[in-house]
Protein backbone atom coordinates (compact mmCIF):
# COMPACT_ATOMS: atom_id res chain seq x y z
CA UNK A 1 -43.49 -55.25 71.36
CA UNK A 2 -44.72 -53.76 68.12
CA UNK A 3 -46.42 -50.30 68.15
CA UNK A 4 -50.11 -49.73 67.75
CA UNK A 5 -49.37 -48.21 64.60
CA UNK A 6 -47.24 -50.44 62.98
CA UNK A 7 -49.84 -53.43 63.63
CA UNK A 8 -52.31 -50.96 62.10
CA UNK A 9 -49.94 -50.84 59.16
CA UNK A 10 -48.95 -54.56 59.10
CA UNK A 11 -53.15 -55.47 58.64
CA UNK A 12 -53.96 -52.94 55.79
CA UNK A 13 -50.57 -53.10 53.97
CA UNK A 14 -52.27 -56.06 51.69
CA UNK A 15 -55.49 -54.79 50.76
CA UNK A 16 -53.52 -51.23 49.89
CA UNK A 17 -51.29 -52.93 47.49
CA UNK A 18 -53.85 -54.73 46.41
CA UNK A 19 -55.97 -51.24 45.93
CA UNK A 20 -53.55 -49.45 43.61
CA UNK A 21 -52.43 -52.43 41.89
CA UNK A 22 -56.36 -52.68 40.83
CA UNK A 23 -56.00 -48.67 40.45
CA UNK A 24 -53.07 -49.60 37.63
CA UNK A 25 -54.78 -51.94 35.96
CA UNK A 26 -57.95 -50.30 35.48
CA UNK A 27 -56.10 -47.23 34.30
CA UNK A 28 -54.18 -49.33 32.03
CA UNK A 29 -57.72 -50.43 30.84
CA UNK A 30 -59.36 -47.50 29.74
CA UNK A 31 -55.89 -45.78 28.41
CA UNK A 32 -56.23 -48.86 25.87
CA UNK A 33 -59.56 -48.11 25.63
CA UNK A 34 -58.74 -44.17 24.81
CA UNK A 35 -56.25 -45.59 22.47
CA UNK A 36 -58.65 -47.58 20.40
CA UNK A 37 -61.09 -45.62 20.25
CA UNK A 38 -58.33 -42.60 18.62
CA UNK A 39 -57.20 -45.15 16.32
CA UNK A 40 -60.72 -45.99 15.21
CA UNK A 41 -61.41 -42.18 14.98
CA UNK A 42 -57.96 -41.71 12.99
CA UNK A 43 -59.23 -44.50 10.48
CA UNK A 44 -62.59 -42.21 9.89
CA UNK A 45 -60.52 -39.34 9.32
CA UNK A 46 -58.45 -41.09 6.54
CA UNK A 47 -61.44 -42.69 4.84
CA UNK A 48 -63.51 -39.64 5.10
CA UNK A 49 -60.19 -37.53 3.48
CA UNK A 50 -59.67 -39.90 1.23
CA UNK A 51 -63.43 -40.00 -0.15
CA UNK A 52 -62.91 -36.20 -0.19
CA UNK A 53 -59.97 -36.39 -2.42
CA UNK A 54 -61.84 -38.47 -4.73
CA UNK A 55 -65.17 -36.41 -4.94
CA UNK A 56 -62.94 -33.30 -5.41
CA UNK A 57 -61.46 -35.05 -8.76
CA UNK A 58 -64.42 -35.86 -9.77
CA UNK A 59 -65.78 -32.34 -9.20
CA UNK A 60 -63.10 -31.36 -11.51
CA UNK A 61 -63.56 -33.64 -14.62
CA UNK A 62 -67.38 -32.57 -14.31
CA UNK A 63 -66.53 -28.71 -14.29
CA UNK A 64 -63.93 -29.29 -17.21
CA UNK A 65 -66.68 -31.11 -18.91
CA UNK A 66 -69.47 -28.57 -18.01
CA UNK A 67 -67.01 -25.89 -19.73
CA UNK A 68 -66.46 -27.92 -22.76
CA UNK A 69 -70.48 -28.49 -23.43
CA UNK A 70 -70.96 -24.74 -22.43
CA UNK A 71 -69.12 -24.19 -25.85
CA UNK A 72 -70.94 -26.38 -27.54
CA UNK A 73 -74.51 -25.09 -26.43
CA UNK A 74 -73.55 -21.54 -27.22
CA UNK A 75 -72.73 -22.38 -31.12
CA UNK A 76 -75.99 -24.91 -30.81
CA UNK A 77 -78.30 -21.68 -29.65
CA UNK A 78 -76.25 -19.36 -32.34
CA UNK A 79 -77.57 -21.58 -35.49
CA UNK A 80 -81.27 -21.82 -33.78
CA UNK A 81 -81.39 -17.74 -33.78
């Protein structure tokens, strides 16, 4: 009554829906894993920017200060001469 085929069909049917849903979930899986892993790298990214920001700032006051004491050496080595 049924085809050759068809009970062929009717015995793996289960175990290939159960194959690609396990496909699914495992890609599911590691895109979440991807995903977390970018987030985590995006968090680096601001910290590292951010600690950037700061140093530069501080690079700034130091070179403003640098100029202002480069003043003060040259009058210092004027009344030593």
């Amino acid at each position: 009554m049924f085809s050759p085929l068809l009970n062929i069909v009717m015995q793996y049917a289960g175990s290939v829906v159960a194959g690609i849903a396990v496909g699914l979930i495992c890609k599911a899986y590691f895109a979440a894993q991807m995903q977390s892993k970018i987030r985590g790298y995006q968090s680096d990214i601001v910290k590292s920017h951010s600690r950037i920001l700061e140093l530069d700032a501080r690079n700034d006051k130091l070179e403003k200060r640098i100029k202002e004491l480069e003043g003060t050496f040259v009058k210092d080595r004027l009344f030593m001469n």
